[in-house]
PDB file of N, CA and C in Angstrom:
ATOM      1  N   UNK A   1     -84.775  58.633  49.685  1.00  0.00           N
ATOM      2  CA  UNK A   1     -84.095  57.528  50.321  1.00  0.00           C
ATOM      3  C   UNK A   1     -82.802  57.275  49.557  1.00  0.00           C
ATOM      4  N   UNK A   2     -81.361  57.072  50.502  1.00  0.00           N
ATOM      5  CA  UNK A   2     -80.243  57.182  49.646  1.00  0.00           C
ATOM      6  C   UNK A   2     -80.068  55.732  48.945  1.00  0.00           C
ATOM      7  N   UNK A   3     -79.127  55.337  48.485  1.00  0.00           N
ATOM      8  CA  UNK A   3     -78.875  54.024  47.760  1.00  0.00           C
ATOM      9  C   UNK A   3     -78.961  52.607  48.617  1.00  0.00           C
ATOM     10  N   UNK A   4     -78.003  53.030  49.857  1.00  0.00           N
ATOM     11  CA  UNK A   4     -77.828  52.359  50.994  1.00  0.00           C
ATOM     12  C   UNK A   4     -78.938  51.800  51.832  1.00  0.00           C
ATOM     13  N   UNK A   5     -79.679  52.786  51.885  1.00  0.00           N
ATOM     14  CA  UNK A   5     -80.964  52.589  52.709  1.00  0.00           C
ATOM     15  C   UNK A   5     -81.754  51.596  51.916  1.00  0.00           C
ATOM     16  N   UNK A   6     -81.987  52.066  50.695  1.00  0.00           N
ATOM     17  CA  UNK A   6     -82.562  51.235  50.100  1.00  0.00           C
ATOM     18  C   UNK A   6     -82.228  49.622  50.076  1.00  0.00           C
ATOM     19  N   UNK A   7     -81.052  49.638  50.094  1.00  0.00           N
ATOM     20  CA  UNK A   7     -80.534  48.591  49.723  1.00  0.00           C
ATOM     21  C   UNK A   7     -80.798  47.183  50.829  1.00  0.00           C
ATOM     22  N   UNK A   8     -81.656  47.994  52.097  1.00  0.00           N
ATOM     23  CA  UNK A   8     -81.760  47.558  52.659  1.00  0.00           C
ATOM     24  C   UNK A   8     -83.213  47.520  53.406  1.00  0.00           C
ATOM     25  N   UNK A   9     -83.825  48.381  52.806  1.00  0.00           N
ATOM     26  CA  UNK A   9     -85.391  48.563  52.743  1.00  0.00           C
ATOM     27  C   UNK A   9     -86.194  47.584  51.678  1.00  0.00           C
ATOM     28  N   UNK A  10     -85.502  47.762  50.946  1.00  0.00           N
ATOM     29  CA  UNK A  10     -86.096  46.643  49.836  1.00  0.00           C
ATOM     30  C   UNK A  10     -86.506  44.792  50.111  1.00  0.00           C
ATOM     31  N   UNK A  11     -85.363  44.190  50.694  1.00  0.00           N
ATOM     32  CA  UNK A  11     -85.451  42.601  50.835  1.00  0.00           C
ATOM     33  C   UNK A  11     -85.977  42.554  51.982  1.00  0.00           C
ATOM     34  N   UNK A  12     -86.450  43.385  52.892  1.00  0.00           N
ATOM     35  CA  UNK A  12     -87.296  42.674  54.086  1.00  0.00           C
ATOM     36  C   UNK A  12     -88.808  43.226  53.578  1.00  0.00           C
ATOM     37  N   UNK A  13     -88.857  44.021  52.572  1.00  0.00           N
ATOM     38  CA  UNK A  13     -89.949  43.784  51.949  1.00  0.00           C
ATOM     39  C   UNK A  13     -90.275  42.299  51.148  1.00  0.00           C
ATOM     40  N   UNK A  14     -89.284  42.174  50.539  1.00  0.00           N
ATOM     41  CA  UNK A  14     -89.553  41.121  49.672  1.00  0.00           C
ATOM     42  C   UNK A  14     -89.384  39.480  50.276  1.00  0.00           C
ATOM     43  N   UNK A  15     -88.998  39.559  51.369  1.00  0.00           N
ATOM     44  CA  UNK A  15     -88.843  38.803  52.448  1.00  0.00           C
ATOM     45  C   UNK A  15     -90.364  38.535  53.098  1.00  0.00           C
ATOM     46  N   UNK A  16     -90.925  39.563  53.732  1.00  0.00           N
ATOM     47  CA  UNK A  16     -92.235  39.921  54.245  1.00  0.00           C
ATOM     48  C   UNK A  16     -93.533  38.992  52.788  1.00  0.00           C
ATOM     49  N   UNK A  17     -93.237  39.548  51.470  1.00  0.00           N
ATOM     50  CA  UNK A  17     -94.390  39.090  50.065  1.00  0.00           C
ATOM     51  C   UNK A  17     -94.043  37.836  50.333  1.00  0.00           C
ATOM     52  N   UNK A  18     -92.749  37.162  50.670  1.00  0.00           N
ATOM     53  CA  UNK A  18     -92.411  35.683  50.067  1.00  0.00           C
ATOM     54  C   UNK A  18     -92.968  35.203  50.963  1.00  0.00           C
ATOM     55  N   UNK A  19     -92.909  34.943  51.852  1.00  0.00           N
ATOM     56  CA  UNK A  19     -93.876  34.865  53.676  1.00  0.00           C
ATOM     57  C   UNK A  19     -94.735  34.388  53.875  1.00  0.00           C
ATOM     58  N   UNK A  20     -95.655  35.433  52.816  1.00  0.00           N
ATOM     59  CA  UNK A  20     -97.191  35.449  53.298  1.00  0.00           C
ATOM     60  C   UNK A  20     -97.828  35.698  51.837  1.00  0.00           C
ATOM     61  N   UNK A  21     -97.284  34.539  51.010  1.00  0.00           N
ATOM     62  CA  UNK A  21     -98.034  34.178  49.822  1.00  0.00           C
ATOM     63  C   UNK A  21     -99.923  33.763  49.691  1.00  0.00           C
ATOM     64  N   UNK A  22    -100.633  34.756  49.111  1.00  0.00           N
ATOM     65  CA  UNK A  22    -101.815  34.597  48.832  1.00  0.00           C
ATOM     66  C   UNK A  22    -102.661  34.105  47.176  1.00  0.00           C
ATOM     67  N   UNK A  23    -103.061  33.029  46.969  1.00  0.00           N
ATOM     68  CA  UNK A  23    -103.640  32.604  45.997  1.00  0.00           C
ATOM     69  C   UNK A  23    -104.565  33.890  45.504  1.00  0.00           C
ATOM     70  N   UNK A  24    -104.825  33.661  43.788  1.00  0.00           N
ATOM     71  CA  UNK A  24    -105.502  34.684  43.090  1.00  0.00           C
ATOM     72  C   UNK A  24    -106.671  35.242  43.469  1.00  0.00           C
ATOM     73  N   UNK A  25    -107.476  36.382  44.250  1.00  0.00           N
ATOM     74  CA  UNK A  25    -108.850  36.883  44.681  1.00  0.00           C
ATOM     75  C   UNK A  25    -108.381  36.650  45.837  1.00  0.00           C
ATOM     76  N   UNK A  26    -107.179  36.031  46.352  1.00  0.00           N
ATOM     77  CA  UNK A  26    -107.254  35.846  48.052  1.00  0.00           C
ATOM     78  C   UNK A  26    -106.290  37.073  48.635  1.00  0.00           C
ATOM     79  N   UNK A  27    -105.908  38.196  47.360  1.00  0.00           N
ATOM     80  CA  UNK A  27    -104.349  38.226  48.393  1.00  0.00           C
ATOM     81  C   UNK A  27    -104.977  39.792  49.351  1.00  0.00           C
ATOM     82  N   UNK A  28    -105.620  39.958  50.292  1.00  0.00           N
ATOM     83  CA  UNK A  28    -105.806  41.018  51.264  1.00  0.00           C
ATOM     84  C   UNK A  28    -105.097  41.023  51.734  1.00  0.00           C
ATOM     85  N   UNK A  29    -104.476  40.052  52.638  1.00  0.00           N
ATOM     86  CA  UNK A  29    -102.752  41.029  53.096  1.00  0.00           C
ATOM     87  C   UNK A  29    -101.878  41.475  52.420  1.00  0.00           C
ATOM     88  N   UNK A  30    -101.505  41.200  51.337  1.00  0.00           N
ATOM     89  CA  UNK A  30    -100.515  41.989  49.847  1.00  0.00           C
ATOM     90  C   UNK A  30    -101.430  43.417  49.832  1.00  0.00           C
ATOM     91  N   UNK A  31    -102.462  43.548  49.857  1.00  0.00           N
ATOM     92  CA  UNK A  31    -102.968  44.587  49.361  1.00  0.00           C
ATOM     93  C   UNK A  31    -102.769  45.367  50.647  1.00  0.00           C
ATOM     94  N   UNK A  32    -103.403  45.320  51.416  1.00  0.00           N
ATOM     95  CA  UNK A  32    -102.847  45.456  52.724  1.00  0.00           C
ATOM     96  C   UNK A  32    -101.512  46.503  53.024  1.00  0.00           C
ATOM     97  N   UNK A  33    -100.660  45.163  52.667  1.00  0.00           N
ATOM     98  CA  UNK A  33     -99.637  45.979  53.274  1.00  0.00           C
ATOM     99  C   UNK A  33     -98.899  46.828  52.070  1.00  0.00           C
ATOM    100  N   UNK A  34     -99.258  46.520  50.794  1.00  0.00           N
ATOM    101  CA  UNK A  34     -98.518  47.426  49.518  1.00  0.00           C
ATOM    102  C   UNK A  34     -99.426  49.071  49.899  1.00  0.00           C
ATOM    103  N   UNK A  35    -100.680  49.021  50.461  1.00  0.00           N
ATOM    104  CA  UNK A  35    -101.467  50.444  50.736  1.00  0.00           C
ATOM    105  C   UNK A  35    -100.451  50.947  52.170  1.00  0.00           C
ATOM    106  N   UNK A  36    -100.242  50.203  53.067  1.00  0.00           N
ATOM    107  CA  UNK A  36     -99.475  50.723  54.137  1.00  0.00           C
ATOM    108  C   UNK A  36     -98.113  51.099  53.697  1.00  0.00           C
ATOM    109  N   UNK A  37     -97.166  50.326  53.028  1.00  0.00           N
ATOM    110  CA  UNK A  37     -95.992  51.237  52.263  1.00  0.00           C
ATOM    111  C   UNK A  37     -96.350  52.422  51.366  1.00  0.00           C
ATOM    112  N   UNK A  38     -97.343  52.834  50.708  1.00  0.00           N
ATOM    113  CA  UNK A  38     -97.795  53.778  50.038  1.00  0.00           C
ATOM    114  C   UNK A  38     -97.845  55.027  50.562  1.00  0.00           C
ATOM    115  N   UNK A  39     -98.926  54.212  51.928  1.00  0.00           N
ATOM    116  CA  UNK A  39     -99.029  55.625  52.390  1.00  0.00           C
ATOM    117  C   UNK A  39     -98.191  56.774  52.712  1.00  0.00           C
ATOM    118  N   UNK A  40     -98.644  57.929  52.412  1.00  0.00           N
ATOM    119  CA  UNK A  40     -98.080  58.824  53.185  1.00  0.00           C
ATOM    120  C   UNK A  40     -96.873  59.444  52.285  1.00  0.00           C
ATOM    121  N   UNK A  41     -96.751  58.566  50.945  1.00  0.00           N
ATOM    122  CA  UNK A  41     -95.291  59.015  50.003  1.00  0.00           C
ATOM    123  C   UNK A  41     -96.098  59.698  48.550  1.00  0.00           C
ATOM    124  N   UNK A  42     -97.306  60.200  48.529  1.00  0.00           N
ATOM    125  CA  UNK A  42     -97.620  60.977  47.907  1.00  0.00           C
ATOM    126  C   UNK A  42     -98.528  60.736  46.687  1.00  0.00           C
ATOM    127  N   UNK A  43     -98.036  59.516  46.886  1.00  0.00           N
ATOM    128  CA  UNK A  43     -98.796  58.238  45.768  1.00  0.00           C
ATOM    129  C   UNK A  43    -100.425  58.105  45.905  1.00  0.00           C
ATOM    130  N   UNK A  44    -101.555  58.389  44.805  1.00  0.00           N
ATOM    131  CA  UNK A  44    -102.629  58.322  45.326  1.00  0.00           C
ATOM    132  C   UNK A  44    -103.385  57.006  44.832  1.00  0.00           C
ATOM    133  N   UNK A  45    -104.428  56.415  46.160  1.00  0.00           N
ATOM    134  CA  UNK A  45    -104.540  55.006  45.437  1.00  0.00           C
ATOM    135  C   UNK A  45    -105.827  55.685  45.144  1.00  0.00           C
ATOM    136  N   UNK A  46    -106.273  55.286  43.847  1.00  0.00           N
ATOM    137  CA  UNK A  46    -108.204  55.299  43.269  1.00  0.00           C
ATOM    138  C   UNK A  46    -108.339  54.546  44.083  1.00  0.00           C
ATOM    139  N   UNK A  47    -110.200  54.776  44.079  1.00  0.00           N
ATOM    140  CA  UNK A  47    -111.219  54.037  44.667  1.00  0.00           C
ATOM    141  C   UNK A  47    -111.936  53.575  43.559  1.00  0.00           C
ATOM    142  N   UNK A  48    -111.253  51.962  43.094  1.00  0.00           N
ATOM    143  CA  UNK A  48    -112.038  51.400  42.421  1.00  0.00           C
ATOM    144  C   UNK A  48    -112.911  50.266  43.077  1.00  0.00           C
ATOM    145  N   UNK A  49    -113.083  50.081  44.406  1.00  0.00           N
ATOM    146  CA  UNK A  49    -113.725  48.969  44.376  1.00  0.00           C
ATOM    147  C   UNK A  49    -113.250  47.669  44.882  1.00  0.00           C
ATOM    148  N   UNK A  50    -112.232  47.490  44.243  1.00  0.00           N
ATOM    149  CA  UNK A  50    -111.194  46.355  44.177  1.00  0.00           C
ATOM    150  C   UNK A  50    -111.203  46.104  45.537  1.00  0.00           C
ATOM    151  N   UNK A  51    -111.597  44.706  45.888  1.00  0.00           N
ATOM    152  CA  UNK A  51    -110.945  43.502  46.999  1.00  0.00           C
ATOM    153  C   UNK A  51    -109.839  43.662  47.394  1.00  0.00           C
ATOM    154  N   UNK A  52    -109.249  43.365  46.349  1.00  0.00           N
ATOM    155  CA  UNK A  52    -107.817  42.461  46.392  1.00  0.00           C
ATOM    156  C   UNK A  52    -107.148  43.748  44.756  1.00  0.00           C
ATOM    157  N   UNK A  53    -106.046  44.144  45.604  1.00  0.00           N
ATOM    158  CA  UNK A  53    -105.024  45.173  44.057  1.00  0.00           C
ATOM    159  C   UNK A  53    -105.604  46.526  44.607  1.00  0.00           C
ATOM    160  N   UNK A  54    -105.651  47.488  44.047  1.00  0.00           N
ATOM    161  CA  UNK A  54    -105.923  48.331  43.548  1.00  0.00           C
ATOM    162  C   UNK A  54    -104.760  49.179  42.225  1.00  0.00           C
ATOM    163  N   UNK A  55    -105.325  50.275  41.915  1.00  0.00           N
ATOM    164  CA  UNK A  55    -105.315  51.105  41.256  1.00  0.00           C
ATOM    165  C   UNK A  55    -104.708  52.480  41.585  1.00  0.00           C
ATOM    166  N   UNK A  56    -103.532  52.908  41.540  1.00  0.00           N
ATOM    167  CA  UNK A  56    -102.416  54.316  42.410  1.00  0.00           C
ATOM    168  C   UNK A  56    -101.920  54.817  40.937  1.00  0.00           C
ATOM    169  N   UNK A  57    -102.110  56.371  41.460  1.00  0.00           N
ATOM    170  CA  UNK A  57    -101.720  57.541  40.510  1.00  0.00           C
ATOM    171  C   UNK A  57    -100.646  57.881  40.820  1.00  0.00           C
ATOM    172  N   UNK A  58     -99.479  57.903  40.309  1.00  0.00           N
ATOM    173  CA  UNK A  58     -98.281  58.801  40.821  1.00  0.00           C
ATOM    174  C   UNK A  58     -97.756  59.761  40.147  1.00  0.00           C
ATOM    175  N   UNK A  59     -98.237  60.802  40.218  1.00  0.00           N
ATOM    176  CA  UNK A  59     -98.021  62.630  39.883  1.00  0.00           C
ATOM    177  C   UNK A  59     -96.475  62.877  39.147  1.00  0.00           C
ATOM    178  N   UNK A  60     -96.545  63.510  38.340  1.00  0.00           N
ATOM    179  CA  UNK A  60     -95.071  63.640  37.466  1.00  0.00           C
ATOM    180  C   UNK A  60     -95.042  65.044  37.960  1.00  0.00           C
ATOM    181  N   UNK A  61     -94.099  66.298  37.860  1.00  0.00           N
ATOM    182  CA  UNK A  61     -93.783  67.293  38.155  1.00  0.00           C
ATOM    183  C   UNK A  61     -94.348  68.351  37.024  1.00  0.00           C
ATOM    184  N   UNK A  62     -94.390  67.486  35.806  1.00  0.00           N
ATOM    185  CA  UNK A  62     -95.072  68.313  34.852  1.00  0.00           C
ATOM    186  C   UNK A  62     -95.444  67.472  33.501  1.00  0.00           C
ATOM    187  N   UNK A  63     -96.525  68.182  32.333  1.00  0.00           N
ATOM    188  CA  UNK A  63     -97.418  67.218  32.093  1.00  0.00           C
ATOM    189  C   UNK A  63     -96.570  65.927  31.138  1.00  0.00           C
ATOM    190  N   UNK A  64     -96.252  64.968  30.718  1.00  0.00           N
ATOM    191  CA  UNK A  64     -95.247  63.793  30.072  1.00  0.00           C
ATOM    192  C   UNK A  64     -96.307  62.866  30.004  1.00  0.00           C
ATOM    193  N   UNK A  65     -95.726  61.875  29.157  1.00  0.00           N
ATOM    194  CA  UNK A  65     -96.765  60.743  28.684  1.00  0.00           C
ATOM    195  C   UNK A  65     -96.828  59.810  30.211  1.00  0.00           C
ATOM    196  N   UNK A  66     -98.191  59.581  29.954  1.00  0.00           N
ATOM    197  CA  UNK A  66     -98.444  58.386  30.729  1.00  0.00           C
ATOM    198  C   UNK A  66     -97.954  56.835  30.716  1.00  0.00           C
ATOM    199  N   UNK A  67     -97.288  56.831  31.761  1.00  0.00           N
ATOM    200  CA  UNK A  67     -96.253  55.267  32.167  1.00  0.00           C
ATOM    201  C   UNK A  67     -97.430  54.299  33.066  1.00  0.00           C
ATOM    202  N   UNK A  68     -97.600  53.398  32.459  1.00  0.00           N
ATOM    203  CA  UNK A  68     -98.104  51.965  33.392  1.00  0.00           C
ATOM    204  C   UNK A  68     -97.609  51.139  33.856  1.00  0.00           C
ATOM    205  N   UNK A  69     -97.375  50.840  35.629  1.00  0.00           N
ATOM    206  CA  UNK A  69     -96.712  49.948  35.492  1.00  0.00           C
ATOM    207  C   UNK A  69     -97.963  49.012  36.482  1.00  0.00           C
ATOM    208  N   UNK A  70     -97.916  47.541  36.373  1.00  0.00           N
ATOM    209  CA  UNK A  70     -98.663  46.573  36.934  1.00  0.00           C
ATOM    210  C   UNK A  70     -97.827  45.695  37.202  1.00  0.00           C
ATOM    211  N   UNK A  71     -98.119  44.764  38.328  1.00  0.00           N
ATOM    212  CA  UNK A  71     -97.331  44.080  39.115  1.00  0.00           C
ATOM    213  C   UNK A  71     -98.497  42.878  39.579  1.00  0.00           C
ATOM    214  N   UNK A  72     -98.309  41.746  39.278  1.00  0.00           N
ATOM    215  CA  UNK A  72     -99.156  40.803  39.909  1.00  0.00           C
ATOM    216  C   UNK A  72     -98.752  40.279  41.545  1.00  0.00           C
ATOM    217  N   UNK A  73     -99.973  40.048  42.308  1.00  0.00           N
ATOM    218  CA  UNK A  73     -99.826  39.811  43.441  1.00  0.00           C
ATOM    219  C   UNK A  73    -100.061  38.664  44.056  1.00  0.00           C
ATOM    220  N   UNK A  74    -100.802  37.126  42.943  1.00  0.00           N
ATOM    221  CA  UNK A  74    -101.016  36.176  43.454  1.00  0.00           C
ATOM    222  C   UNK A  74    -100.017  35.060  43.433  1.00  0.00           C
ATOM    223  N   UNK A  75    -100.056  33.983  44.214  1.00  0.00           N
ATOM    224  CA  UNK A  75     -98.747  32.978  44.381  1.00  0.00           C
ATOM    225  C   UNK A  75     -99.360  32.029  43.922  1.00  0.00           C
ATOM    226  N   UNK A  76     -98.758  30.476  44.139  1.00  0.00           N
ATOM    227  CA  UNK A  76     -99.141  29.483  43.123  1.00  0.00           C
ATOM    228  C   UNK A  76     -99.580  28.218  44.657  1.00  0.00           C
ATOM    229  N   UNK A  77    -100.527  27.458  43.868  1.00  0.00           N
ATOM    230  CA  UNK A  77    -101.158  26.485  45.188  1.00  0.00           C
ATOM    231  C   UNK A  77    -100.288  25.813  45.214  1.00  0.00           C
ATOM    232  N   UNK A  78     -98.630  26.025  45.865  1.00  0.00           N
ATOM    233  CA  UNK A  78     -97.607  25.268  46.228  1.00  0.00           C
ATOM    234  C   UNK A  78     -96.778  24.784  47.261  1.00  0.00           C
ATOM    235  N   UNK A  79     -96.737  23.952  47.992  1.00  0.00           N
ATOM    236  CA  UNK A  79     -96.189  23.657  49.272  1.00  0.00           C
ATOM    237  C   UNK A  79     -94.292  24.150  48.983  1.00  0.00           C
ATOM    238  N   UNK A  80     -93.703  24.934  49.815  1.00  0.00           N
ATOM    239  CA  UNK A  80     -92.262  25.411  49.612  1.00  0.00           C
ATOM    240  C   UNK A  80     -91.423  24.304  50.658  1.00  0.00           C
ATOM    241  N   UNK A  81     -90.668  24.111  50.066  1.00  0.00           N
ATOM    242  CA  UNK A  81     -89.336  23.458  50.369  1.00  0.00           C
ATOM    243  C   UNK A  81     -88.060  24.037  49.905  1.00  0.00           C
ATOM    244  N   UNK A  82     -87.907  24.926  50.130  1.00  0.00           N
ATOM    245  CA  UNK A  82     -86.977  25.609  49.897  1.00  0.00           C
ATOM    246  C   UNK A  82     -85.825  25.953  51.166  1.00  0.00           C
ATOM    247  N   UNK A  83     -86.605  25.858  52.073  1.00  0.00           N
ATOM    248  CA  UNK A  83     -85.553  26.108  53.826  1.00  0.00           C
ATOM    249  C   UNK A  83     -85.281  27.118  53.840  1.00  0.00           C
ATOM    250  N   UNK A  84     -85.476  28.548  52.810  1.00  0.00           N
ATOM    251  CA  UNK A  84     -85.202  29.040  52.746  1.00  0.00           C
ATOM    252  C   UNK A  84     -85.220  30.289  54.456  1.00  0.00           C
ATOM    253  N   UNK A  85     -84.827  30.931  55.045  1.00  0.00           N
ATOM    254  CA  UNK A  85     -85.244  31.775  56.391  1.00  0.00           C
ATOM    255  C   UNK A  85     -86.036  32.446  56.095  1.00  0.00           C
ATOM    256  N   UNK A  86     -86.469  32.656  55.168  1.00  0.00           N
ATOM    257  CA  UNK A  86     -88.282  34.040  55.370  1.00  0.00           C
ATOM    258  C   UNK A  86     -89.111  32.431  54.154  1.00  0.00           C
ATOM    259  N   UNK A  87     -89.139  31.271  54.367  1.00  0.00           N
ATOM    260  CA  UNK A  87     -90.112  30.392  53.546  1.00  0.00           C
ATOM    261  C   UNK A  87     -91.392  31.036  53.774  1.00  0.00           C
ATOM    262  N   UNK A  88     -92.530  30.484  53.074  1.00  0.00           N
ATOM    263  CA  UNK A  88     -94.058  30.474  52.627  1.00  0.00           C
ATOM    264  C   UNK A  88     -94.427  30.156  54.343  1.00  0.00           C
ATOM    265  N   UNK A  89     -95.175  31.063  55.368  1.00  0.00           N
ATOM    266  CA  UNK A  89     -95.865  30.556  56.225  1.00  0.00           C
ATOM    267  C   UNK A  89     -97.103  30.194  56.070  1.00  0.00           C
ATOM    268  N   UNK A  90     -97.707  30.130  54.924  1.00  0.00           N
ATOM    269  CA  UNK A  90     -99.053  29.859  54.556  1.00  0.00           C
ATOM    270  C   UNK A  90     -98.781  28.735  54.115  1.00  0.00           C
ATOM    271  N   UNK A  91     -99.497  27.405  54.166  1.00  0.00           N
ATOM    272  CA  UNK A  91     -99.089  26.503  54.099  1.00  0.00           C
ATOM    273  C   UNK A  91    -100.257  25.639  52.596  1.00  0.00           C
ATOM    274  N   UNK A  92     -99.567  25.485  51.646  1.00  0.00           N
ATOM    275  CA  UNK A  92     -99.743  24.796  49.863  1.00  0.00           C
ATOM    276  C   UNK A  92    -100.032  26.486  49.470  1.00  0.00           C
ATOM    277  N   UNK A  93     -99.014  27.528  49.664  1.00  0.00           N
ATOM    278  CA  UNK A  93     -99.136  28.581  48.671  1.00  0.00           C
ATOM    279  C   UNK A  93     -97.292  28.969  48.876  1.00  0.00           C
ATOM    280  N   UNK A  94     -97.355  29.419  47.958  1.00  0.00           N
ATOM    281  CA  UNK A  94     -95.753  29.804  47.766  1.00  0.00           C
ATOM    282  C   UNK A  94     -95.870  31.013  46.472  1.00  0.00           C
ATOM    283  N   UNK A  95     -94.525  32.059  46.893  1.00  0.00           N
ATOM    284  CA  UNK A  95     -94.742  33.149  45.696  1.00  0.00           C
ATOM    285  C   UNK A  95     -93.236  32.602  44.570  1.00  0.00           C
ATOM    286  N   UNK A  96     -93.943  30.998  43.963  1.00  0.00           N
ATOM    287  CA  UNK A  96     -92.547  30.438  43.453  1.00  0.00           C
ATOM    288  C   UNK A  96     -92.559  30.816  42.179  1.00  0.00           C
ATOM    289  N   UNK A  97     -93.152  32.299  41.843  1.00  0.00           N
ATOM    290  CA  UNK A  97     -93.629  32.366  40.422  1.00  0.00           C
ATOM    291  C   UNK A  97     -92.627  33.984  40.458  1.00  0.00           C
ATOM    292  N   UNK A  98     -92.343  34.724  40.926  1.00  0.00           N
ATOM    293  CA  UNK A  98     -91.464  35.715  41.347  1.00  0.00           C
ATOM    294  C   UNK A  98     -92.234  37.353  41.852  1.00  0.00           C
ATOM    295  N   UNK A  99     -93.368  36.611  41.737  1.00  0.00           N
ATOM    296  CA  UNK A  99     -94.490  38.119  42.064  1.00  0.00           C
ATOM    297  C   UNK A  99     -93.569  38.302  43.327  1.00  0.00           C
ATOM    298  N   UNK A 100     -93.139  37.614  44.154  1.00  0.00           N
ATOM    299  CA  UNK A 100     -92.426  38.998  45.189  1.00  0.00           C
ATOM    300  C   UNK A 100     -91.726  39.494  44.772  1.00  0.00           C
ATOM    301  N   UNK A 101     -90.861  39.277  43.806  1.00  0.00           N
ATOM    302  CA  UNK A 101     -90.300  40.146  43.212  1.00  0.00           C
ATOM    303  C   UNK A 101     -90.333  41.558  42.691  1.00  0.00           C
ATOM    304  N   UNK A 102     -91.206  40.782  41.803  1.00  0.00           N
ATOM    305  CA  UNK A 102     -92.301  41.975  41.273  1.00  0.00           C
ATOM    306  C   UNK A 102     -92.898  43.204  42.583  1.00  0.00           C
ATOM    307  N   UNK A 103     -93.566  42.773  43.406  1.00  0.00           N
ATOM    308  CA  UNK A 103     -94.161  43.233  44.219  1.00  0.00           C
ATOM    309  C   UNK A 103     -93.076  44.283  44.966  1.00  0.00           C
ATOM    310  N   UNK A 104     -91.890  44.004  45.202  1.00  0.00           N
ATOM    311  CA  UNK A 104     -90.971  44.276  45.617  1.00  0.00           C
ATOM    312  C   UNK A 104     -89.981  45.768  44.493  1.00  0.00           C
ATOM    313  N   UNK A 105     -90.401  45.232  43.232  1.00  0.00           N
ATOM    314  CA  UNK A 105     -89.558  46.219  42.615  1.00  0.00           C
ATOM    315  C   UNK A 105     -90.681  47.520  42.022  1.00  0.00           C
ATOM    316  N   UNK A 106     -91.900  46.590  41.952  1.00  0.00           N
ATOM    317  CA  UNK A 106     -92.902  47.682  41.006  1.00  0.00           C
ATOM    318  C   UNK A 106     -93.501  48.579  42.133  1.00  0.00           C
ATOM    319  N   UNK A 107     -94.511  48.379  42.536  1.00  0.00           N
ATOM    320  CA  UNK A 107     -95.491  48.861  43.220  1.00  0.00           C
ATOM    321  C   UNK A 107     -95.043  50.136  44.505  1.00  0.00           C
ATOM    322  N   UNK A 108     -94.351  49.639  45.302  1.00  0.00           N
ATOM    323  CA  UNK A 108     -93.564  50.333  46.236  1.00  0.00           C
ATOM    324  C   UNK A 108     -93.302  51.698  46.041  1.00  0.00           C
ATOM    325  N   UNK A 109     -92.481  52.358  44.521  1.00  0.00           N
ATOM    326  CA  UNK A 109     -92.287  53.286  44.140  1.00  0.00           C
ATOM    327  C   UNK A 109     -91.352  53.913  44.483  1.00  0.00           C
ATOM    328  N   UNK A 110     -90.194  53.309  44.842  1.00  0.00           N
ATOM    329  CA  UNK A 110     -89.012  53.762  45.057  1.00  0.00           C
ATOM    330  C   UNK A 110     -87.854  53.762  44.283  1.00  0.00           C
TER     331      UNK A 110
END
């Protein structure tokens, strides 16, 4: 994906996390939809079990130290006032803590 594209693939993701903010053990649509951007880009998710998160391998070209990266996915029990055009449609949760952010820069893999 070139720079451009990105540049524009990215915030309606992060638009989409800010949206549809889910409290801690609640977030199945984050998980959801971070497995539906995954798919298909080579990225493998484990089968741990996990509810809510999981666990994705992403393959290096040859053997190099192992990189971790983790990204939290829960929002805070907060009503948004912000006016912002993509606000919290879930109503006393908000992601006013920056996990869309996060969600947005880590996980994705771009």
């Amino acid at each position: 994906m070139d720079r451009i594209a990105l540049q524009q693939y990215l915030p309606l993701h992060f638009e989409w996390f800010h949206r549809h903010p889910e409290l801690g053990n609640e977030e199945f649509e984050t998980t959801a939809r971070i497995r539906d951007i995954l798919n298909g880009t080579g990225i493998e998710i484990l089968d741990t079990g996990l509810e809510t998160g999981f666990v994705a391998r992403i393959a290096g070209k040859k053997d190099a130290p192992v990189v971790a990266l983790q990204s939290d996915l829960d929002a805070l029990p907060l009503s948004e006032a912000s006016g912002l055009p993509y606000n919290s449609k879930n109503e006393g949760r908000m992601r006013a803590c920056g996990h869309d952010f996060h969600l947005t820069t880590r996980p994705i893999g771009l």
